[in-house]
Protein backbone atom coordinates (compact mmCIF):
# COMPACT_ATOMS: atom_id res chain seq x y z
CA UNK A 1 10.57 14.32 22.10
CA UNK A 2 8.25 17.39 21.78
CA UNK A 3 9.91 18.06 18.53
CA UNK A 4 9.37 14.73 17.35
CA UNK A 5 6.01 14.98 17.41
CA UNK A 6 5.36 18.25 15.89
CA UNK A 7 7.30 17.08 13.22
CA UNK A 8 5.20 14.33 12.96
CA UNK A 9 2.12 16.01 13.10
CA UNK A 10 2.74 18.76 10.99
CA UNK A 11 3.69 16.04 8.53
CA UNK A 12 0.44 14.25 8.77
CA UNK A 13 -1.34 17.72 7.68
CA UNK A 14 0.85 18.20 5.02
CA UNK A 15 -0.18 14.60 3.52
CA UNK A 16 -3.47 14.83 4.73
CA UNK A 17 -3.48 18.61 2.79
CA UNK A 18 -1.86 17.21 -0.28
CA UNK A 19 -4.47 14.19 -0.37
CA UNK A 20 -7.53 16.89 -0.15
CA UNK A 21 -6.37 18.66 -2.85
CA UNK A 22 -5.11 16.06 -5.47
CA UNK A 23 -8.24 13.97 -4.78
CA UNK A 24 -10.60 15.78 -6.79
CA UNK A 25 -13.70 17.19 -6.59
CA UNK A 26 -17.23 15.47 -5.89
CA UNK A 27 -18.15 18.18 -8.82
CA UNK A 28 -16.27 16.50 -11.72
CA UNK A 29 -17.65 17.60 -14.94
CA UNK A 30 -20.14 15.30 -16.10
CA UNK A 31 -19.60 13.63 -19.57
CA UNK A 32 -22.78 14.24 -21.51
CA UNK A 33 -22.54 10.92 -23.63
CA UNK A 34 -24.94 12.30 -26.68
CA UNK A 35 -26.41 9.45 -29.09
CA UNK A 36 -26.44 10.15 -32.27
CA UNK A 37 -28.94 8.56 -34.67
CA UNK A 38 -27.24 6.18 -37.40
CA UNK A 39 -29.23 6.18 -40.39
CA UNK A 40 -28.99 3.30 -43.05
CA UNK A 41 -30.13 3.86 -46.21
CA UNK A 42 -29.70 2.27 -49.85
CA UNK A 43 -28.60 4.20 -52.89
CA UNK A 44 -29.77 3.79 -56.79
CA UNK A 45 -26.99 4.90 -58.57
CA UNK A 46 -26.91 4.58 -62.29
CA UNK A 47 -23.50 4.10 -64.30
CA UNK A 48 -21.18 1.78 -61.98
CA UNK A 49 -19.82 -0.60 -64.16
CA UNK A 50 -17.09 -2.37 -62.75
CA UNK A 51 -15.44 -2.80 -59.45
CA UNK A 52 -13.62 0.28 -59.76
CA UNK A 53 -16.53 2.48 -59.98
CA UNK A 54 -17.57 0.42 -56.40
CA UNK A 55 -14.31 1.59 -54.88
CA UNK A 56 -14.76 5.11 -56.53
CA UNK A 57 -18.49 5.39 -54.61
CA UNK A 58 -16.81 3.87 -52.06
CA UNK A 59 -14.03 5.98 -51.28
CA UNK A 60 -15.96 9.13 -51.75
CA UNK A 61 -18.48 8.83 -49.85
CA UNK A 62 -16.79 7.36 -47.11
CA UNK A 63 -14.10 10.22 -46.91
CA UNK A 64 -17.26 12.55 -45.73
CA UNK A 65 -17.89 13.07 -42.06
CA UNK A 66 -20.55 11.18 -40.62
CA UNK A 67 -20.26 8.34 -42.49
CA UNK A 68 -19.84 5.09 -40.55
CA UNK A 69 -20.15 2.78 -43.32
CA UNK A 70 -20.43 2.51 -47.13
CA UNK A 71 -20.85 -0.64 -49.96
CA UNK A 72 -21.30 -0.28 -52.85
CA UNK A 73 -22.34 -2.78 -55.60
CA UNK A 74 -21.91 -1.66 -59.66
CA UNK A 75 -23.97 -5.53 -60.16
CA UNK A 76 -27.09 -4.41 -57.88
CA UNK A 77 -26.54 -0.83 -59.04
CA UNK A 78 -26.95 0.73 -55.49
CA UNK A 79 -25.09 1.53 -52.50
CA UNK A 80 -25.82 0.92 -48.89
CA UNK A 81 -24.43 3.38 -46.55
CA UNK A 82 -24.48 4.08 -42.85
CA UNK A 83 -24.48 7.37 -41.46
CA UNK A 84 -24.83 9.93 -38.40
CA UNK A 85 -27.86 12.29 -39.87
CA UNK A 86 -26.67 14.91 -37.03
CA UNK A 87 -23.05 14.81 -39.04
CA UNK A 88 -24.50 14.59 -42.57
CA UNK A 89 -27.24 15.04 -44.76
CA UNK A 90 -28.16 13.31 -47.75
CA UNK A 91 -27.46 16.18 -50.17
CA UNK A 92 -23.79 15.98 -49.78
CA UNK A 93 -23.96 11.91 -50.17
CA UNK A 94 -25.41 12.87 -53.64
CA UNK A 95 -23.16 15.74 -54.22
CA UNK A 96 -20.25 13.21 -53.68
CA UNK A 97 -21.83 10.38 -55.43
CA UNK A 98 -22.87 12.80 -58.74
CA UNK A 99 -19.12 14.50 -58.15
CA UNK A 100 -17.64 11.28 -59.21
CA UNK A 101 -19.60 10.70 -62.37
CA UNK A 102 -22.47 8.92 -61.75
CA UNK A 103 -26.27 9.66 -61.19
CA UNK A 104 -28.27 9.32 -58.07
CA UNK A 105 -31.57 7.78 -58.86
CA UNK A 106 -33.35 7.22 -55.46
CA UNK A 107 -32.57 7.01 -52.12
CA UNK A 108 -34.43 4.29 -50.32
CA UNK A 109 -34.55 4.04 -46.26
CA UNK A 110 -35.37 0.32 -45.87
């Protein structure tokens, strides 16, 4: 009976051990959930044409990191984009934008 109950016991530590340990700490890092700012601004661009030179601004611009959103419009001449200034700056969304063959003619934060 004495046996019994040391087994017992000594199995209630052991849980009671294994519990402490795989419960985790109080101390957890803490996620530091940083905002970033999201910047929307509107692009003159001279020399779209067609829809294709859309998708070409388009596709460029959104390949760069930062950039949350981009539409362009060859009829309105412009393109309105969507970015994370902490990612990106606006000197490589002209250095993409004049990379593909057209011309940057203002940029215009509405």
């Amino acid at each position: 009976m004495c046996k019994q109950k040391l087994t017992v016991r000594l199995i209630l530590i052991v849980f009671v051990m294994i519990a402490i340990s795989c419960g985790g700490s109080k101390n957890k890092a803490i996620k530091t959930d940083v905002k970033q700012k999201l910047v929307a601004i509107e692009v003159s661009i001279g020399g779209m044409f067609c829809i294709d030179c859309e998708q070409t601004i388009q596709k460029r611009v959104g390949e760069l990191e930062g950039i949350k959103s981009v539409k362009a419009s060859y009829v309105a001449g412009n393109a309105m984009i969507e970015f994370y200034s902490e990612k990106i700056d606006t000197i490589k969304i002209r250095e993409a934008i004049t990379g593909s063959g057209y011309t940057v003619k203002k940029f215009i934060v509405p």
